[in-house]
C-alpha atoms as a PDB file:
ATOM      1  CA  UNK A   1      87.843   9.078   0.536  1.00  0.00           C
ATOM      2  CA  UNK A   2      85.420   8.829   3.405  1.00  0.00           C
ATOM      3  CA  UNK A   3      84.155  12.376   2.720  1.00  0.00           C
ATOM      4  CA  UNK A   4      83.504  11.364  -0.996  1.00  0.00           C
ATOM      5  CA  UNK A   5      81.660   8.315   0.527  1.00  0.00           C
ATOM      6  CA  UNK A   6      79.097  10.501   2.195  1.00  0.00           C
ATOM      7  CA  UNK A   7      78.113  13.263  -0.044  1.00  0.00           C
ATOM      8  CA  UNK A   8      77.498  10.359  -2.686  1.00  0.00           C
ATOM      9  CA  UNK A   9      75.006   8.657   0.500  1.00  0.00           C
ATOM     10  CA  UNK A  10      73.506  12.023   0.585  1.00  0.00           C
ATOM     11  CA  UNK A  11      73.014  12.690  -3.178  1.00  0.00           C
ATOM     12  CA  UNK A  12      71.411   9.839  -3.139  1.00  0.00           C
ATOM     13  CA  UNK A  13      68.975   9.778  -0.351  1.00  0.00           C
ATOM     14  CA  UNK A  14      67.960  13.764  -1.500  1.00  0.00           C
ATOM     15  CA  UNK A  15      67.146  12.517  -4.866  1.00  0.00           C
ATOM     16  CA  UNK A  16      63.174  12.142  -5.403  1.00  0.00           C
ATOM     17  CA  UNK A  17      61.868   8.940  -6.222  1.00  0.00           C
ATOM     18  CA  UNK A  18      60.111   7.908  -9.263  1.00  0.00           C
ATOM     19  CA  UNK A  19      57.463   5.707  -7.894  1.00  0.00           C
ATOM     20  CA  UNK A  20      56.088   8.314  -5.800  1.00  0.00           C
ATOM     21  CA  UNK A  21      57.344  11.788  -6.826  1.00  0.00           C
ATOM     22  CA  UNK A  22      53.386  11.697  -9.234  1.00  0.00           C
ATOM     23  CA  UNK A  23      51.316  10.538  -6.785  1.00  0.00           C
ATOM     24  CA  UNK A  24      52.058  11.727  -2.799  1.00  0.00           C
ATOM     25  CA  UNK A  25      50.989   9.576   0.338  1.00  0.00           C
ATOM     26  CA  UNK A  26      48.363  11.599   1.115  1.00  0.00           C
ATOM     27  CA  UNK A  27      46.932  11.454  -2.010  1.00  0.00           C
ATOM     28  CA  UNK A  28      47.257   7.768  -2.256  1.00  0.00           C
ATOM     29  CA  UNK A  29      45.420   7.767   1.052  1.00  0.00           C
ATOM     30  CA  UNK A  30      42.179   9.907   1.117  1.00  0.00           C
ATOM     31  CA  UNK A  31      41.906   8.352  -3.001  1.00  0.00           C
ATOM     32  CA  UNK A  32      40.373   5.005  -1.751  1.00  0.00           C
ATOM     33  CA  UNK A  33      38.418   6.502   1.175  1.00  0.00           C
ATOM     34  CA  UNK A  34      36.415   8.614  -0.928  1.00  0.00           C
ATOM     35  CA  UNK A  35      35.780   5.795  -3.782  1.00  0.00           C
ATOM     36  CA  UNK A  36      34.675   2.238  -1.776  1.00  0.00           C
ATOM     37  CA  UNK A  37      31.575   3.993  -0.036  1.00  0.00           C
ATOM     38  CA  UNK A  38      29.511   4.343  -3.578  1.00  0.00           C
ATOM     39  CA  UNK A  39      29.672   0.527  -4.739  1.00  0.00           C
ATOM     40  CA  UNK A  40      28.265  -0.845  -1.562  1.00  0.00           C
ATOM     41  CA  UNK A  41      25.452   1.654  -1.395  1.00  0.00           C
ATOM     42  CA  UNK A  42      24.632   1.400  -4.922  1.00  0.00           C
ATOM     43  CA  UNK A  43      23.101  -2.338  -4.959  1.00  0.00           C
ATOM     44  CA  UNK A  44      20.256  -1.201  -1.688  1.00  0.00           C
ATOM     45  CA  UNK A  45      19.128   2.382  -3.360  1.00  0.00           C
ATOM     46  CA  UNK A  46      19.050   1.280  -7.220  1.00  0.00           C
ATOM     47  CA  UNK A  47      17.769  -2.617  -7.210  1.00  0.00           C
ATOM     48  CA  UNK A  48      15.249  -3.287  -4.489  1.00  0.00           C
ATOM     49  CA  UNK A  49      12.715  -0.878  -6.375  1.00  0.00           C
ATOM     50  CA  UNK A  50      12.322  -3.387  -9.228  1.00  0.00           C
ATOM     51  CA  UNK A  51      11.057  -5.496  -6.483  1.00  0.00           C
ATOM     52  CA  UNK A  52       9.407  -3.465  -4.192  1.00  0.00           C
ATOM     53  CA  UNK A  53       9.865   0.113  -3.833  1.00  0.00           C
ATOM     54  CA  UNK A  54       8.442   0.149   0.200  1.00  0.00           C
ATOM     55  CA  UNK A  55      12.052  -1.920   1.020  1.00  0.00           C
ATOM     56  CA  UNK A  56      14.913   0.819  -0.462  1.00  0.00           C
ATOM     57  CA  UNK A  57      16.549   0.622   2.332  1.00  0.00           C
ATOM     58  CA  UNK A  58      16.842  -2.954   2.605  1.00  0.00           C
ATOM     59  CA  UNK A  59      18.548  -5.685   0.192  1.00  0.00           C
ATOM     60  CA  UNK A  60      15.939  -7.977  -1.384  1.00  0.00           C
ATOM     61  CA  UNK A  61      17.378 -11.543   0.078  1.00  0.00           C
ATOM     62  CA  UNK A  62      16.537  -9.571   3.846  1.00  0.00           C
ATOM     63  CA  UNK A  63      13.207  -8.322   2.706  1.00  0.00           C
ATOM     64  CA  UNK A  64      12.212 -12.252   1.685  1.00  0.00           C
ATOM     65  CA  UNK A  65      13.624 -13.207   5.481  1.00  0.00           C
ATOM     66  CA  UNK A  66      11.570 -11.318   7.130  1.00  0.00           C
ATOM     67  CA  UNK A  67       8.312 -12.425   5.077  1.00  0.00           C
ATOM     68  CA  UNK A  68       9.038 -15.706   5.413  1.00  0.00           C
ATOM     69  CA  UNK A  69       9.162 -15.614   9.135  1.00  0.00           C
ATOM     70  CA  UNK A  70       5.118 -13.983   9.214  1.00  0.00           C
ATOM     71  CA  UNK A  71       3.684 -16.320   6.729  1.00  0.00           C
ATOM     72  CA  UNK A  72       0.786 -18.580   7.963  1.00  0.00           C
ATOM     73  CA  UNK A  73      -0.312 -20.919   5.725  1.00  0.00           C
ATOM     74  CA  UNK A  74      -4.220 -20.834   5.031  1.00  0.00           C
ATOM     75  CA  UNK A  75      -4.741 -24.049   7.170  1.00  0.00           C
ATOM     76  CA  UNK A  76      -3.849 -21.678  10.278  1.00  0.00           C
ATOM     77  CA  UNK A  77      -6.766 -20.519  10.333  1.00  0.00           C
ATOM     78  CA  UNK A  78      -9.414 -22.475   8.586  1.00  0.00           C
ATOM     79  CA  UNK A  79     -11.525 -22.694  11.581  1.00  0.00           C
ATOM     80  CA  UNK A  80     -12.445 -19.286  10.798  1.00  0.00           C
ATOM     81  CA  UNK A  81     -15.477 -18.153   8.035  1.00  0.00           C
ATOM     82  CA  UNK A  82     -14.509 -15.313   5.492  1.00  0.00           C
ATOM     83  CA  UNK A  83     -17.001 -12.595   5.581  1.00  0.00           C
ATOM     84  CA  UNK A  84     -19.765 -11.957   3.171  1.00  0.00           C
ATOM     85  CA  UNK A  85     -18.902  -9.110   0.720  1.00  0.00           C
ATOM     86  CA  UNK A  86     -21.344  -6.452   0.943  1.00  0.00           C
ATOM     87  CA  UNK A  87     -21.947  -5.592  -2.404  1.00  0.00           C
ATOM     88  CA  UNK A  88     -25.025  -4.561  -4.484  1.00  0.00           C
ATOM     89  CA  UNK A  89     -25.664  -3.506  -7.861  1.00  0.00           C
ATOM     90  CA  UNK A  90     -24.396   0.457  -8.683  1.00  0.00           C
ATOM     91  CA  UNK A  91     -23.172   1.259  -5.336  1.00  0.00           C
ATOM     92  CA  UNK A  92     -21.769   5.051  -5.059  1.00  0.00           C
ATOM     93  CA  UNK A  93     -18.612   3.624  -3.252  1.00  0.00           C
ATOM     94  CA  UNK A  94     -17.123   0.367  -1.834  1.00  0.00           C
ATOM     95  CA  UNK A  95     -14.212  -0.264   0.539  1.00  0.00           C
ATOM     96  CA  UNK A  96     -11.574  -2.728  -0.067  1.00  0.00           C
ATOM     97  CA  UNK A  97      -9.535  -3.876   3.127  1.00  0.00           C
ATOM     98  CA  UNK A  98      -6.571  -6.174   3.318  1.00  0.00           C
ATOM     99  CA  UNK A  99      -8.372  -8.887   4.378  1.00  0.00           C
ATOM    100  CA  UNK A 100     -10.466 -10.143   7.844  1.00  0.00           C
ATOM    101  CA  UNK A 101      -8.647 -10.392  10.938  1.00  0.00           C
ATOM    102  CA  UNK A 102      -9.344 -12.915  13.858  1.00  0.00           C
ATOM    103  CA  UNK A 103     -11.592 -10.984  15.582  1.00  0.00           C
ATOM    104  CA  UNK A 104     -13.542  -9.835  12.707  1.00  0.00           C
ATOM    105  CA  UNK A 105     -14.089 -13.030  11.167  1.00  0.00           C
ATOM    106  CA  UNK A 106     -14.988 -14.504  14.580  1.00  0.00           C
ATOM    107  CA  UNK A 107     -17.345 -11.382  15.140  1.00  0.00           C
ATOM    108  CA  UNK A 108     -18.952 -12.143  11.266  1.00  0.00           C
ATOM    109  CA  UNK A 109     -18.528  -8.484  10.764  1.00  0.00           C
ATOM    110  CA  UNK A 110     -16.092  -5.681   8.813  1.00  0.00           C
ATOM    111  CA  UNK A 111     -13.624  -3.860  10.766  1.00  0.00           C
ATOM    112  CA  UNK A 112     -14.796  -5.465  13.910  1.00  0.00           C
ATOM    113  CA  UNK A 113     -11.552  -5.562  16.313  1.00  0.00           C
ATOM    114  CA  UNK A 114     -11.626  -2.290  19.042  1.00  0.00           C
ATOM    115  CA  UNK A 115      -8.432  -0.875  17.920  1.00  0.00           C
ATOM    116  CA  UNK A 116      -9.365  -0.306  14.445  1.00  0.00           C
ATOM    117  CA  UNK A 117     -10.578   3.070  13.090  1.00  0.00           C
ATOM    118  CA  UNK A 118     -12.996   2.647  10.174  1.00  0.00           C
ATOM    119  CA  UNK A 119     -16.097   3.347  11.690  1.00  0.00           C
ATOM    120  CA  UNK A 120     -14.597   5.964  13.526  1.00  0.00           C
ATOM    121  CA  UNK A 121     -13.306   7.404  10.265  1.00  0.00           C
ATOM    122  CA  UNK A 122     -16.141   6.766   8.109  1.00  0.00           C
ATOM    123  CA  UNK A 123     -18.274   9.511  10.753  1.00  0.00           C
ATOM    124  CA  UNK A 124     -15.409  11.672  11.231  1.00  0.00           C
ATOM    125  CA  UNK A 125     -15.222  12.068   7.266  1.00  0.00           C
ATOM    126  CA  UNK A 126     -18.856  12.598   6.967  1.00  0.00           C
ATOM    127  CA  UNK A 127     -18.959   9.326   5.153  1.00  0.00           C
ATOM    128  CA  UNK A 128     -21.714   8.566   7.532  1.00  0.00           C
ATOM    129  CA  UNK A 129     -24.100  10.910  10.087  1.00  0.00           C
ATOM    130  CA  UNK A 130     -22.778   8.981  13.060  1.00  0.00           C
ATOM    131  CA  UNK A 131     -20.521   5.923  14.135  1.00  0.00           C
ATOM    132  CA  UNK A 132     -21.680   2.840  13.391  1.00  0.00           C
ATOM    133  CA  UNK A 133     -20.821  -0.693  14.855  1.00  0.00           C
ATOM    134  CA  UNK A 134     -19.498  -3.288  13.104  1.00  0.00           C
ATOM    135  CA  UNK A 135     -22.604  -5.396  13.619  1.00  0.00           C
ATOM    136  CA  UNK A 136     -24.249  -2.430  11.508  1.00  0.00           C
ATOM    137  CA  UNK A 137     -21.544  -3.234   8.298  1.00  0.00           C
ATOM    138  CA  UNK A 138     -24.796  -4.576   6.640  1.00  0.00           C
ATOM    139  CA  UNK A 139     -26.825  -1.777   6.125  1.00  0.00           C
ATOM    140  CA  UNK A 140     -24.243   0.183   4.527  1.00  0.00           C
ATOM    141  CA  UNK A 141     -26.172  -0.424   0.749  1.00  0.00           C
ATOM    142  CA  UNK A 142     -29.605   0.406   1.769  1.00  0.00           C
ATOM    143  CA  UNK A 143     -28.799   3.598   4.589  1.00  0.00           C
ATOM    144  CA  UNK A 144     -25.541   5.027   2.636  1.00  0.00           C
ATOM    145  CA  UNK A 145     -24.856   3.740  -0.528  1.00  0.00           C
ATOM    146  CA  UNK A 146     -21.630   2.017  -0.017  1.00  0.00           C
ATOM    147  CA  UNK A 147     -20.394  -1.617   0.121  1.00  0.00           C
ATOM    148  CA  UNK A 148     -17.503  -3.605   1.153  1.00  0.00           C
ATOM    149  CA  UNK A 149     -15.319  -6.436   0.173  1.00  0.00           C
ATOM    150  CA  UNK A 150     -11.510  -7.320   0.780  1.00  0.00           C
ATOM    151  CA  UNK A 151      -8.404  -8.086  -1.689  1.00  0.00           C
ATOM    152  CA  UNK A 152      -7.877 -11.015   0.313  1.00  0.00           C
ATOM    153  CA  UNK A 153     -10.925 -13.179   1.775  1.00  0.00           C
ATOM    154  CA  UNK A 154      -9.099 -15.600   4.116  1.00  0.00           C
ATOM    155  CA  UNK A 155      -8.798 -14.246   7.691  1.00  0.00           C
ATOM    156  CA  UNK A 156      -5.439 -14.160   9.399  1.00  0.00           C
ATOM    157  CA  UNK A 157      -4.035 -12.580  12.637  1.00  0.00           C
ATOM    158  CA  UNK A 158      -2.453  -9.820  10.271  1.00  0.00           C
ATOM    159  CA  UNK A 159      -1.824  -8.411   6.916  1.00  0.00           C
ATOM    160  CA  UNK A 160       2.176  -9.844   7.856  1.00  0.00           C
ATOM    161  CA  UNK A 161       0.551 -13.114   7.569  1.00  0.00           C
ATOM    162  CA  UNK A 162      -0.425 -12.940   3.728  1.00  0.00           C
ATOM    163  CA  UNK A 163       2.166 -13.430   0.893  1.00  0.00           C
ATOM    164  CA  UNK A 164       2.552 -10.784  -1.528  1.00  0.00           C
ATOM    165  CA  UNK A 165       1.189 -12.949  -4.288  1.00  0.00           C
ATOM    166  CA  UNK A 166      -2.260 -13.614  -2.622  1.00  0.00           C
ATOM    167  CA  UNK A 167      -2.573  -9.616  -2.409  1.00  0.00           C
ATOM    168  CA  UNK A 168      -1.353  -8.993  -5.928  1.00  0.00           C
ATOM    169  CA  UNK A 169      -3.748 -12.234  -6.914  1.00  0.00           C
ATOM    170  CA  UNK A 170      -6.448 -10.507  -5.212  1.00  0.00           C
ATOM    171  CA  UNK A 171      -6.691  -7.818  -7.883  1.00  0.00           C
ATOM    172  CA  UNK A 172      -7.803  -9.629 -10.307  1.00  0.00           C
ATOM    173  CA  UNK A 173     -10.981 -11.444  -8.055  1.00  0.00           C
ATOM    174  CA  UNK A 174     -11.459  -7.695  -7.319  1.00  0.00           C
ATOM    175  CA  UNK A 175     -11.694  -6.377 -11.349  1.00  0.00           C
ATOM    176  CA  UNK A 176     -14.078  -8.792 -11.838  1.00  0.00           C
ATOM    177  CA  UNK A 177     -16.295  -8.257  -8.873  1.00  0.00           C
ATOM    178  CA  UNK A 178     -16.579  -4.610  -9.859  1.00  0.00           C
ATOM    179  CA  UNK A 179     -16.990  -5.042 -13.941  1.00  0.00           C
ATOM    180  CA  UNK A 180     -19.894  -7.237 -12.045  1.00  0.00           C
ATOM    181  CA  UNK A 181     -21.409  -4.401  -9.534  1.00  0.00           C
ATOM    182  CA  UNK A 182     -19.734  -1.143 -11.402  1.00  0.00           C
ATOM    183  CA  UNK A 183     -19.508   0.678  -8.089  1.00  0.00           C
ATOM    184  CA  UNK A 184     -18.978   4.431  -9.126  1.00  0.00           C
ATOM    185  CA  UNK A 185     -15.663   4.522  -6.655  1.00  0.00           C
ATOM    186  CA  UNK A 186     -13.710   2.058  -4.886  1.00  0.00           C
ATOM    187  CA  UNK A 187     -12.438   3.449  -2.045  1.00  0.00           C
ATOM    188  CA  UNK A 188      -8.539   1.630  -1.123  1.00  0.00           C
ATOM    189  CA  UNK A 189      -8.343   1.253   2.792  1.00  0.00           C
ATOM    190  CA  UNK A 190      -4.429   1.472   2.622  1.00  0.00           C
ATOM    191  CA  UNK A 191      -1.653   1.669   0.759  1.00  0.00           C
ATOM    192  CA  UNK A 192      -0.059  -1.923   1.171  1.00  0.00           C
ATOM    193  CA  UNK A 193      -3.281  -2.644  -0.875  1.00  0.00           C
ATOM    194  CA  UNK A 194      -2.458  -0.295  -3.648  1.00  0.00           C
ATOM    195  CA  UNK A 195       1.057  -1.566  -3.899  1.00  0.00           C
ATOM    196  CA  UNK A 196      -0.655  -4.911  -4.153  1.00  0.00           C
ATOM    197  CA  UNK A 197      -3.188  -3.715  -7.164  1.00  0.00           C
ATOM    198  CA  UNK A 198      -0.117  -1.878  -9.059  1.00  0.00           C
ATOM    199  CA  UNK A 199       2.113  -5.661  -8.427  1.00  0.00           C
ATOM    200  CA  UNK A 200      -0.313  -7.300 -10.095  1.00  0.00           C
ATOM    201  CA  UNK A 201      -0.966  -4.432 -13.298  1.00  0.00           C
ATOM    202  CA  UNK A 202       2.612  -3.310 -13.408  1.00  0.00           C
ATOM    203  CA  UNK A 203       4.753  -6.269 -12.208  1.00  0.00           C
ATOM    204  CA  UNK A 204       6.233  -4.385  -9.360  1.00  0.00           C
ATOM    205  CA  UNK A 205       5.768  -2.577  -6.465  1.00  0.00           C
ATOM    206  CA  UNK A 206       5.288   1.142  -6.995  1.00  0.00           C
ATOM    207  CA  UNK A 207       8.350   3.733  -6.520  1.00  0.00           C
ATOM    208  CA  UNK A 208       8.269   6.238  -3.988  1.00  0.00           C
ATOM    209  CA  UNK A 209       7.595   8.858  -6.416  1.00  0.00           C
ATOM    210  CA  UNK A 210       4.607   7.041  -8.271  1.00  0.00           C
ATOM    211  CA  UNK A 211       2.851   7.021  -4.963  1.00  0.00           C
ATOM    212  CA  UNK A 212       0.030   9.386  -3.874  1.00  0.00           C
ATOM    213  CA  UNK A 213      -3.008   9.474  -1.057  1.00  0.00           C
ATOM    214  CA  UNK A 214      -6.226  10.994  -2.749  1.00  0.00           C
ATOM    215  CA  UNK A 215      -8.008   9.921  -5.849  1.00  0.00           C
ATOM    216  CA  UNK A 216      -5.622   8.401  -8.585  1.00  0.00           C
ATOM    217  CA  UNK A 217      -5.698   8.850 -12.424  1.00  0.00           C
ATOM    218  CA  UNK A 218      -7.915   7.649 -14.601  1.00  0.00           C
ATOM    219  CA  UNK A 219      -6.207   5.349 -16.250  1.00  0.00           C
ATOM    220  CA  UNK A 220      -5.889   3.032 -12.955  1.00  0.00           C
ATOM    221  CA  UNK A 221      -9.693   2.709 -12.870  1.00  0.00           C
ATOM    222  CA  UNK A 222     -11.006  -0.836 -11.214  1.00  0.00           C
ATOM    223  CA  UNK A 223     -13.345  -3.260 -13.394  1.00  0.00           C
ATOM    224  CA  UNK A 224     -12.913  -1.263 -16.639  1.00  0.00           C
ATOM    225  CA  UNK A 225     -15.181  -3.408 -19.162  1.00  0.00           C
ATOM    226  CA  UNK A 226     -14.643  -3.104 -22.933  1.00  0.00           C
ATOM    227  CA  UNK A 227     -17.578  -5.098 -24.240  1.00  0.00           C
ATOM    228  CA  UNK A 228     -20.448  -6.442 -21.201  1.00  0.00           C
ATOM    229  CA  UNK A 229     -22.785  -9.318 -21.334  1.00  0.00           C
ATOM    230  CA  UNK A 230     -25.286  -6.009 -23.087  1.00  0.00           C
ATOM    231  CA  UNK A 231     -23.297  -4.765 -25.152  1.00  0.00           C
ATOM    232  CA  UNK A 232     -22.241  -2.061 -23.680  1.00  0.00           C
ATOM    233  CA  UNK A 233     -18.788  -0.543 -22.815  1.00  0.00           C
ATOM    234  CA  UNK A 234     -17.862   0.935 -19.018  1.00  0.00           C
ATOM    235  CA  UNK A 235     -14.841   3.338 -17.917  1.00  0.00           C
ATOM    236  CA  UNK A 236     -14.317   1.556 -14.744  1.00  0.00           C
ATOM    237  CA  UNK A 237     -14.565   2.791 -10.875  1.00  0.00           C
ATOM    238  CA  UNK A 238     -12.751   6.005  -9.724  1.00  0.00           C
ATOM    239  CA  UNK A 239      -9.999   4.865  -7.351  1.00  0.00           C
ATOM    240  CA  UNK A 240      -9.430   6.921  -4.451  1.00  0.00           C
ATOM    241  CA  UNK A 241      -7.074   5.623  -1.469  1.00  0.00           C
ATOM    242  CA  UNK A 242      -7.074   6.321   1.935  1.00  0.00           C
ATOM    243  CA  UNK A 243      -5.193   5.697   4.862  1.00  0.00           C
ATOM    244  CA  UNK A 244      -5.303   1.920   6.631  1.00  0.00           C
ATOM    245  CA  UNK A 245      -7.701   2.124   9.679  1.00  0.00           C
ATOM    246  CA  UNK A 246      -5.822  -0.544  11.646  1.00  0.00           C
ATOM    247  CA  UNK A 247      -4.491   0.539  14.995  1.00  0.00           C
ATOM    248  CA  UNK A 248      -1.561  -0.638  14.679  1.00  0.00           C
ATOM    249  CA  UNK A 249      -0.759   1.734  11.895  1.00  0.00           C
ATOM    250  CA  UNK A 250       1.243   4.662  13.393  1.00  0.00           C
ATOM    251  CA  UNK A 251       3.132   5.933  10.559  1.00  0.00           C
ATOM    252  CA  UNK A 252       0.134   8.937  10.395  1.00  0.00           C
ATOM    253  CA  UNK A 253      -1.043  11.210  13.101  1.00  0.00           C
ATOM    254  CA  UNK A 254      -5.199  10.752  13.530  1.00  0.00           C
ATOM    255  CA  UNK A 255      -5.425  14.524  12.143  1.00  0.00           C
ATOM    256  CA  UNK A 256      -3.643  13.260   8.993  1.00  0.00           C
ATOM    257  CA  UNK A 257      -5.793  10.536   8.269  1.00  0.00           C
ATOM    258  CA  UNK A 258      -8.610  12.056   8.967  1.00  0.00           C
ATOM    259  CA  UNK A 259      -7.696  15.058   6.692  1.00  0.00           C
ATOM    260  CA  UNK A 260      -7.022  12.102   4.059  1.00  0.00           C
ATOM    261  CA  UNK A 261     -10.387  10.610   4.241  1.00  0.00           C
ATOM    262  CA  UNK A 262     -12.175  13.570   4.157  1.00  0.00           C
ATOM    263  CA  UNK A 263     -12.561  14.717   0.502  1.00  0.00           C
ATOM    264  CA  UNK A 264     -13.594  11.166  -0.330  1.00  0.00           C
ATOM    265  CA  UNK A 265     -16.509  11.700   2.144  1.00  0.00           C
ATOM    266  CA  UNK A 266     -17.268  14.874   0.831  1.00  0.00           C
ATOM    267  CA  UNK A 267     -17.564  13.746  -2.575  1.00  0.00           C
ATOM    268  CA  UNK A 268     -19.555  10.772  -1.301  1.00  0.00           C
ATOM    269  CA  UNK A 269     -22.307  13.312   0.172  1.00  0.00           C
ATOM    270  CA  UNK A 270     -22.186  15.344  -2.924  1.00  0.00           C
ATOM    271  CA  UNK A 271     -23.129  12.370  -5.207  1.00  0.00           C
ATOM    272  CA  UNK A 272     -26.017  10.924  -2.777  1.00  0.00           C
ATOM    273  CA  UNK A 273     -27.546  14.865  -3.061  1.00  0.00           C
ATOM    274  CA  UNK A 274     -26.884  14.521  -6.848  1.00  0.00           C
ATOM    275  CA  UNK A 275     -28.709  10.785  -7.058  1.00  0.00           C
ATOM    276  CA  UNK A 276     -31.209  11.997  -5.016  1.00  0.00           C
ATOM    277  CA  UNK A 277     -30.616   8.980  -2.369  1.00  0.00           C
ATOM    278  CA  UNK A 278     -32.893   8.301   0.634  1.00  0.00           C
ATOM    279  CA  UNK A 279     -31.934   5.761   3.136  1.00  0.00           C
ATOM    280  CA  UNK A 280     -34.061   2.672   3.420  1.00  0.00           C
ATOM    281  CA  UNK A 281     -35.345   3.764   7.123  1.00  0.00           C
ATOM    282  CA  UNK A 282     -36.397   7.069   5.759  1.00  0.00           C
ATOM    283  CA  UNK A 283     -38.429   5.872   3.092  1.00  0.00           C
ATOM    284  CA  UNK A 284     -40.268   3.410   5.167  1.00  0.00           C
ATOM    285  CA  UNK A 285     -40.686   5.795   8.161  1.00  0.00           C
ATOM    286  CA  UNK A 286     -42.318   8.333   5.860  1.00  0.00           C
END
């Protein structure tokens, strides 16, 4: 009896089981490791970009955190003056910057703190025959042809300080300041700029893909004018952007940005040759 009592025990226990004779432990194991990873990424790769395609690697409620955090009111620094755009009537180029920082709107001229790289660039381009000072940003019409103006006039300490919807307001004070002046180029001093241009056309910032440095299509031409005050109808200004000139900026070795600003300064030279322009100081020294 006791022998028939244990080869029933070990029928039994050799007998497979139907709730896991279809799917084995290991399978049941190594199933959920490879599924979970895919959700959680999925939300910082595929929705940030509809917001702004510089954070993809961060969620959007982060991104707003940080901003938050850097934002100085206006009334920070109201002591300060804006600086004068320098801006004249069919200009071959103009520069737009971010906006004046502490020193330069305490100095009362463009690109005026030490660390930053504009004059330095504008030479090394061939934008210019030598480096200027800042305290020379006003005879940039009469001696070369080119102006200046920002997409943001207030001064702060840095572009961190400035909300995205001042920049992306910006661009439309810009639009109107070149349908006014019809610059044949505007020349973007950075791409946090650009980004703030496209927010304000498009809605959003731009994806990584729908970014370039260089001269952009036509169809993003500044101060495009249908009908003007005579009548007349005007394609807009080229758009070519360059690096940012702020010190700060390491993301690019000198050599790259220098080999970014050069074929706007080439193209500068080429259309003072084809205008025929003489500097100011030549003229009268003549």
């Amino acid at each position: 009896m006791a022998r028939t009592r244990s080869v029933k025990v070990a029928a039994k226990e050799a007998a497979p089981d139907p709730t896991t004779s279809l799917d084995p432990p290991s399978t049941l194991q190594t199933f959920p490791s490879k599924a979970t990873p895919t959700p959680r990424r999925l939300p910082k790769r595929v929705l940030p970009p509809a917001d702004d395609a510089s954070t993809t690697t961060s969620p959007k409620p982060s991104k707003k955190r940080r901003q938050s955090s850097k934002y100085a009111a206006p009334s920070k620094y109201s002591h300060l003056t804006p600086l004068t755009d320098i801006l004249e009537p069919n200009l071959i180029c103009v520069f737009v910057g971010t906006n004046p920082g502490v020193q330069t709107a305490t100095a009362g001229h463009a690109y005026a703190h030490p660390s930053n790289h504009f004059w330095k660039l504008l030479h090394s381009s061939g934008l210019t025959p030598r480096r200027l000072s800042p305290s020379e940003d006003r005879s940039l019409p009469a001696e070369y042809c080119m102006g200046n103006t920002n997409i943001v006039a207030r001064p702060s300490k840095d572009a961190a300080e400035l909300s995205k919807e001042e920049i992306a307001a910006g661009t439309k004070i810009l639009e109107e300041k070149f349908r006014r002046y019809r610059p044949e180029a505007v020349c973007i001093v950075g791409k946090g700029i650009w980004e703030g241009v496209w927010r304000w056309r498009y809605g959003r910032g731009f994806k990584k893909e729908e970014f370039a440095y260089g001269w952009q299509a036509e169809r993003e031409n500044m101060g495009i004018c249908g009908e003007a005050e005579d009548g007349g109808a005007w394609a807009g200004a080229r758009v070519f952007v360059a690096t940012t000139t702020s010190g700060l900026a390491a993301s690019l070795k000198p050599a790259e940005k220098e080999a970014i600003w050069r074929p706007f300064g080439e193209w500068v030279q080429k259309r003072r040759e084809e205008r025929g322009f003489k500097p100011e100081s030549v003229v009268v020294g003549a």
